[in-house]
PDB file of N, CA and C in Angstrom:
ATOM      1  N   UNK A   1     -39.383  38.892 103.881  1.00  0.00           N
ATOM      2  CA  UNK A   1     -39.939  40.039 103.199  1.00  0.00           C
ATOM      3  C   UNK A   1     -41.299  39.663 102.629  1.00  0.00           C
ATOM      4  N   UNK A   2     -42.514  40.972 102.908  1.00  0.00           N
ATOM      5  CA  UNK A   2     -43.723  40.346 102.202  1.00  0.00           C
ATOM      6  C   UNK A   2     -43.717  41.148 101.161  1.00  0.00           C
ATOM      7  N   UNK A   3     -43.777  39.848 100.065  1.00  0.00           N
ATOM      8  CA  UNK A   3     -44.542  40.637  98.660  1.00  0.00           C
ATOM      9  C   UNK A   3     -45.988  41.004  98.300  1.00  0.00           C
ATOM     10  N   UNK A   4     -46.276  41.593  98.045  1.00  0.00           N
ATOM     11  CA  UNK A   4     -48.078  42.075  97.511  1.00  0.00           C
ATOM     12  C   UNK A   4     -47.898  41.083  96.159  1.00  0.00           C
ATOM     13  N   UNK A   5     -49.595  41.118  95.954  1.00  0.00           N
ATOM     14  CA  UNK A   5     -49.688  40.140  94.993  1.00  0.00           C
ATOM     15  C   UNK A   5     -49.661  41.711  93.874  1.00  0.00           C
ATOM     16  N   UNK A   6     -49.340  41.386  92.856  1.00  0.00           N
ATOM     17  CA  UNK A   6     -49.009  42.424  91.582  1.00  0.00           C
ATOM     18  C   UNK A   6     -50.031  41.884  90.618  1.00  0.00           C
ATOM     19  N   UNK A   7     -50.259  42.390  89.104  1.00  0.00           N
ATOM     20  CA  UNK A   7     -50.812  42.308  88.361  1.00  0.00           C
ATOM     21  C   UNK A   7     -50.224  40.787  87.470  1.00  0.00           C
ATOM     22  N   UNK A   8     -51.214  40.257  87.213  1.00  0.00           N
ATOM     23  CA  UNK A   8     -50.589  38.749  86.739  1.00  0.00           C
ATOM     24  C   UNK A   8     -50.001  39.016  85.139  1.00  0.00           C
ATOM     25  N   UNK A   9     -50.521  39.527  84.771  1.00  0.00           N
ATOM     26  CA  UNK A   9     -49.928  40.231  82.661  1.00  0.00           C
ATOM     27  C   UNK A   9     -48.491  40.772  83.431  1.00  0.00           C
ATOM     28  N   UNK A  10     -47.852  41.126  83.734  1.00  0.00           N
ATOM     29  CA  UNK A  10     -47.063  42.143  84.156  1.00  0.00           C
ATOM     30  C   UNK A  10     -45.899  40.655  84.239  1.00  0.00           C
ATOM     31  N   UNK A  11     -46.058  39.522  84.771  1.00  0.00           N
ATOM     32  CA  UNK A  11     -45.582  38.443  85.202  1.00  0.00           C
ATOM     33  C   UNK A  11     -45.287  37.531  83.575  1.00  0.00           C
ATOM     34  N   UNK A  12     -43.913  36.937  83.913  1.00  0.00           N
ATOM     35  CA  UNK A  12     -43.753  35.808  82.921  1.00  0.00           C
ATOM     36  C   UNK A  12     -42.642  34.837  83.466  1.00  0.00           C
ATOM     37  N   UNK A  13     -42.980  33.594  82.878  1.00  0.00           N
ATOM     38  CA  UNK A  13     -42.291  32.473  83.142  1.00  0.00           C
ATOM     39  C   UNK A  13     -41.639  32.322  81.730  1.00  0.00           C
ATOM     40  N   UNK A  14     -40.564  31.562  81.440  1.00  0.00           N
ATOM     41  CA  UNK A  14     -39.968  30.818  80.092  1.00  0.00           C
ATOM     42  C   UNK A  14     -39.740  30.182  81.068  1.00  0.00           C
ATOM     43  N   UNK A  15     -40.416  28.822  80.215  1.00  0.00           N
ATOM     44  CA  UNK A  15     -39.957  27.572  80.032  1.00  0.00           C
ATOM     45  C   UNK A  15     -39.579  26.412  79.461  1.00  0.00           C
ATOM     46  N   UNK A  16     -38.519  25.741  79.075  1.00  0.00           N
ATOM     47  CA  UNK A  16     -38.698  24.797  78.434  1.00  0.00           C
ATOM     48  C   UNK A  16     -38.951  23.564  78.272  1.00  0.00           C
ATOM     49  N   UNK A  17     -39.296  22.909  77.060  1.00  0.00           N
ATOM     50  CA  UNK A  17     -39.302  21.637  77.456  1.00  0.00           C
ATOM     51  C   UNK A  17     -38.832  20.362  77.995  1.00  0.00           C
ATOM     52  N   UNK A  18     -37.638  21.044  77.546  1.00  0.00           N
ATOM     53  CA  UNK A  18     -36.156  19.893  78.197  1.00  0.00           C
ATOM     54  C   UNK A  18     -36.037  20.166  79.159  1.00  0.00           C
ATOM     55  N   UNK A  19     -36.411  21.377  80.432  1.00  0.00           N
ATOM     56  CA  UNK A  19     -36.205  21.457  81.827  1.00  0.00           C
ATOM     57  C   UNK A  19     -37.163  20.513  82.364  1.00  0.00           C
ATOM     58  N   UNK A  20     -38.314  20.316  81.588  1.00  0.00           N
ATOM     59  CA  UNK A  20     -39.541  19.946  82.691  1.00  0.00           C
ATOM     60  C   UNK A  20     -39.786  18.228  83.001  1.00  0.00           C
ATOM     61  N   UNK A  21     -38.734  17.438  81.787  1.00  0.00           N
ATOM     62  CA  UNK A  21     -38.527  16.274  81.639  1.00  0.00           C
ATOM     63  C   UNK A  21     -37.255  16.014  82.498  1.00  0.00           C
ATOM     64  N   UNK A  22     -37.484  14.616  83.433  1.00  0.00           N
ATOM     65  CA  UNK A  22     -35.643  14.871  83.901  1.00  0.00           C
ATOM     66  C   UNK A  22     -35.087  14.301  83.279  1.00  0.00           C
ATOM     67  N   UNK A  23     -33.736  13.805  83.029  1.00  0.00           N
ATOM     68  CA  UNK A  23     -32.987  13.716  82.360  1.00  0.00           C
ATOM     69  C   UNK A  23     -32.816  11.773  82.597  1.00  0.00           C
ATOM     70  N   UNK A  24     -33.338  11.411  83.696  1.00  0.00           N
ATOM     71  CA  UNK A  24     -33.591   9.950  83.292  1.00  0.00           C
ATOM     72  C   UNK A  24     -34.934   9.334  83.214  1.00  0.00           C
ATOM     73  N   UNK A  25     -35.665  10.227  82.630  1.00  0.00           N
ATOM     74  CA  UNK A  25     -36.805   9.775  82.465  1.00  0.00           C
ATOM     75  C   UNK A  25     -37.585   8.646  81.487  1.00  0.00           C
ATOM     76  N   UNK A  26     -38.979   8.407  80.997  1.00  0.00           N
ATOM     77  CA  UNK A  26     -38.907   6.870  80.294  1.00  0.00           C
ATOM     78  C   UNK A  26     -38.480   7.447  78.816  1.00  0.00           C
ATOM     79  N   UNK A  27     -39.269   8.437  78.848  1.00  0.00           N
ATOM     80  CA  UNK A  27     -39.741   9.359  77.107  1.00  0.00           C
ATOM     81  C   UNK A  27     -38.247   9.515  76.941  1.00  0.00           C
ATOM     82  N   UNK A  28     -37.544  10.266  77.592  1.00  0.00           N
ATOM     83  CA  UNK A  28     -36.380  10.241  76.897  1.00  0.00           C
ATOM     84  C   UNK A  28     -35.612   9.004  76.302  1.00  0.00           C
ATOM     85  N   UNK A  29     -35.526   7.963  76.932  1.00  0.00           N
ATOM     86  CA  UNK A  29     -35.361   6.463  76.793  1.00  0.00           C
ATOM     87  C   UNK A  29     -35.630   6.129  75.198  1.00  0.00           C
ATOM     88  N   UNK A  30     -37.111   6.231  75.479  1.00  0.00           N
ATOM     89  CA  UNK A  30     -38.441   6.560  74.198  1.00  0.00           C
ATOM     90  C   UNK A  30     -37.846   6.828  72.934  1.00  0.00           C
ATOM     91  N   UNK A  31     -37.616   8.506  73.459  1.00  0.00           N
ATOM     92  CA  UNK A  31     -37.245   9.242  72.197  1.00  0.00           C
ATOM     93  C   UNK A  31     -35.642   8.714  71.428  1.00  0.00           C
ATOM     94  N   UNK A  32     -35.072   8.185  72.456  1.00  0.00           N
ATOM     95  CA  UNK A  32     -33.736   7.595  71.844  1.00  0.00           C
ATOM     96  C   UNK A  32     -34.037   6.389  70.867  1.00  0.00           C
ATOM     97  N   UNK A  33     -34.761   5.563  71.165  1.00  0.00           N
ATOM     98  CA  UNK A  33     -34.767   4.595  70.197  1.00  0.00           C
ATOM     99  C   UNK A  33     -35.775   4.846  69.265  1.00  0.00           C
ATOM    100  N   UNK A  34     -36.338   5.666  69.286  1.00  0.00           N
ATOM    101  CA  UNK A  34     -37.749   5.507  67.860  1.00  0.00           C
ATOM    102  C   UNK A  34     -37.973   6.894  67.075  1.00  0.00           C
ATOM    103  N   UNK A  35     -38.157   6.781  65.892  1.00  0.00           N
ATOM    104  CA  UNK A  35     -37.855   7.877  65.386  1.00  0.00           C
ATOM    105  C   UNK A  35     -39.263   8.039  64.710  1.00  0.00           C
ATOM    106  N   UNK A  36     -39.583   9.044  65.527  1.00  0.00           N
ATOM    107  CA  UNK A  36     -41.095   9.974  65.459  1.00  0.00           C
ATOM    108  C   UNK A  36     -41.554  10.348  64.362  1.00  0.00           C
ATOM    109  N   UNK A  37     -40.257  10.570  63.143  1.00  0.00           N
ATOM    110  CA  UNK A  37     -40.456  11.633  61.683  1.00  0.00           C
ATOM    111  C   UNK A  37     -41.780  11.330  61.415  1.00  0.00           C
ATOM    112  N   UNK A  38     -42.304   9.431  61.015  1.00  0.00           N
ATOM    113  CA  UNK A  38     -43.340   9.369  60.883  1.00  0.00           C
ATOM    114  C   UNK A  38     -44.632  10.144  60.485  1.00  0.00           C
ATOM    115  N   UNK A  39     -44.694  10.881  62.170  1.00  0.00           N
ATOM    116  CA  UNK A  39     -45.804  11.587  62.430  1.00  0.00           C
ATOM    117  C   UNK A  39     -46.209  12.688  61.418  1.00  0.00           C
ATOM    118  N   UNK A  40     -45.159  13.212  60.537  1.00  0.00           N
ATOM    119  CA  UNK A  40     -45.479  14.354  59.815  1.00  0.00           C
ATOM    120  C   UNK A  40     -46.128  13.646  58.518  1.00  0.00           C
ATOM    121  N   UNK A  41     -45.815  12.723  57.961  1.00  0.00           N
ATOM    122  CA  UNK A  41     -46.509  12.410  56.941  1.00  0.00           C
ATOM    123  C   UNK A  41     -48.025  12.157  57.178  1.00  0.00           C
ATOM    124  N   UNK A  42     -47.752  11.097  58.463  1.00  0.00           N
ATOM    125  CA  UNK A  42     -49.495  11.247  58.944  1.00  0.00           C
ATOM    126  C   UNK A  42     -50.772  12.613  59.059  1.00  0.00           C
ATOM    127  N   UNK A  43     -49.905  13.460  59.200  1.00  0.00           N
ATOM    128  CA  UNK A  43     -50.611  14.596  59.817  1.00  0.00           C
ATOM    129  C   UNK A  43     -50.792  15.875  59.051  1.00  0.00           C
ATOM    130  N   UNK A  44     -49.833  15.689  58.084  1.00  0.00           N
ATOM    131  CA  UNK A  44     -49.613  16.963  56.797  1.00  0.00           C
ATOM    132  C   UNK A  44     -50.669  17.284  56.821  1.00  0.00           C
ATOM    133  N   UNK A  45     -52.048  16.739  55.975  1.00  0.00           N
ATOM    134  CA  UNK A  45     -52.723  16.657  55.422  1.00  0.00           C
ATOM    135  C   UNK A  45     -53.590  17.716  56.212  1.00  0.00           C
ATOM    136  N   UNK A  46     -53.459  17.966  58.272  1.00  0.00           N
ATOM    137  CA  UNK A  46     -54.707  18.287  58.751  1.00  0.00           C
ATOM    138  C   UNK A  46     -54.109  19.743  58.708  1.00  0.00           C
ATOM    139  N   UNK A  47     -52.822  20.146  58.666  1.00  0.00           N
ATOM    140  CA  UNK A  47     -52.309  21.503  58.513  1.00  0.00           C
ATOM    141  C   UNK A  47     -52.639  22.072  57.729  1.00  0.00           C
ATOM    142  N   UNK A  48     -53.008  23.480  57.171  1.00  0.00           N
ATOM    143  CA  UNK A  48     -53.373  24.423  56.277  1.00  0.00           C
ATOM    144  C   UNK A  48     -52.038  25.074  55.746  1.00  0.00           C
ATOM    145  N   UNK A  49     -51.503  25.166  54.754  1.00  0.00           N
ATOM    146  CA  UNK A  49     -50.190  25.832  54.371  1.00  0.00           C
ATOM    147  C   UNK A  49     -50.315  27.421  54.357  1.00  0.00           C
ATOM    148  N   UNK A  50     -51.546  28.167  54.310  1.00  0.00           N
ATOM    149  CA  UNK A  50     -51.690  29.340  54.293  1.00  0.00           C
ATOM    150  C   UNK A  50     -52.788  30.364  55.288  1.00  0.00           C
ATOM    151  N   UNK A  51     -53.237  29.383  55.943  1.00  0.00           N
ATOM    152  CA  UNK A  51     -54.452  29.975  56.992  1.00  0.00           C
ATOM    153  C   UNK A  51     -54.285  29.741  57.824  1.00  0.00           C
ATOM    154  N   UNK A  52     -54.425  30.627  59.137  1.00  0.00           N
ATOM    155  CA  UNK A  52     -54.940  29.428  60.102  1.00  0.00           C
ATOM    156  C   UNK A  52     -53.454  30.104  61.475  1.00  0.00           C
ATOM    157  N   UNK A  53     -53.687  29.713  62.597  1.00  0.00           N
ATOM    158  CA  UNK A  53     -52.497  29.932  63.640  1.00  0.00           C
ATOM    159  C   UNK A  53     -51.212  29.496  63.080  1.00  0.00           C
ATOM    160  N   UNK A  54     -50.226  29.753  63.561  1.00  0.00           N
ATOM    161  CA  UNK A  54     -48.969  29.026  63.590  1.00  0.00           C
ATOM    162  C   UNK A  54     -49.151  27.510  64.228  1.00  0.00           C
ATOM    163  N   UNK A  55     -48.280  26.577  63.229  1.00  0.00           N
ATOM    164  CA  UNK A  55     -49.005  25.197  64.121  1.00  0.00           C
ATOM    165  C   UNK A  55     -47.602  24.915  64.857  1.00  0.00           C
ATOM    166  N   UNK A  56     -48.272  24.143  65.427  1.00  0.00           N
ATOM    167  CA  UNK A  56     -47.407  23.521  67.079  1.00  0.00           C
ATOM    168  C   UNK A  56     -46.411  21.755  66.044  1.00  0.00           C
ATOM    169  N   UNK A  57     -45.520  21.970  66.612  1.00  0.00           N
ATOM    170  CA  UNK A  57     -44.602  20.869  66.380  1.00  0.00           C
ATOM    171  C   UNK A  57     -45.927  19.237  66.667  1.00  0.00           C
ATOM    172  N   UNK A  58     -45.972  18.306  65.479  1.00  0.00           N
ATOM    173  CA  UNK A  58     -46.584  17.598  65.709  1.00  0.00           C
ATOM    174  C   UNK A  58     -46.217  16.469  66.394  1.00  0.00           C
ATOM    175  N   UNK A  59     -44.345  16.444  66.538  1.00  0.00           N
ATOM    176  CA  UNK A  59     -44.130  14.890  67.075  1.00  0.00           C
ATOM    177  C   UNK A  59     -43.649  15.808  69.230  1.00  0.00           C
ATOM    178  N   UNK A  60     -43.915  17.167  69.256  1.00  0.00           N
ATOM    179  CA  UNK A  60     -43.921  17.435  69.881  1.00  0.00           C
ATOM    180  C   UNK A  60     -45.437  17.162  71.106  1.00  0.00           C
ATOM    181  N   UNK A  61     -46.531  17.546  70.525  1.00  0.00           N
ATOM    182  CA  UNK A  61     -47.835  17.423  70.538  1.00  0.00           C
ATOM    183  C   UNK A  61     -47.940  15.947  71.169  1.00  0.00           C
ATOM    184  N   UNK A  62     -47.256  14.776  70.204  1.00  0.00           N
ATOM    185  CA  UNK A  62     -47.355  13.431  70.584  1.00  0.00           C
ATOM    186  C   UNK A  62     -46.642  13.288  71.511  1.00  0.00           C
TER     187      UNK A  62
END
């Protein structure tokens, strides 16, 4: 069957992050032994508590 190409806005994907990693990969390995929390104390500081976009997960980001 041929499809026509359609309007691309009209189109959506969900995806997540845990699909796109496989499941024996290194990061996961990674993420089992080390614990990231860290990162938020480092980084507080560059977040705005009242302005600004919604912010993105920082140990996600890393």
């Amino acid at each position: 069957m041929l499809k026509r190409k359609t309007s691309h806005q009209s189109e959506m994907e969900l995806v997540s992050i845990e699909s796109l990693v496989p499941v024996d990969h290194l990061l996961r390995k990674i993420d089992e032994f080390i614990d990231f929390d860290f990162i938020y104390d480092k980084v507080e500081h560059l977040y705005c508590k009242d302005n600004g976009r919604p912010p993105l997960d920082p140990v996600t980001l890393f």
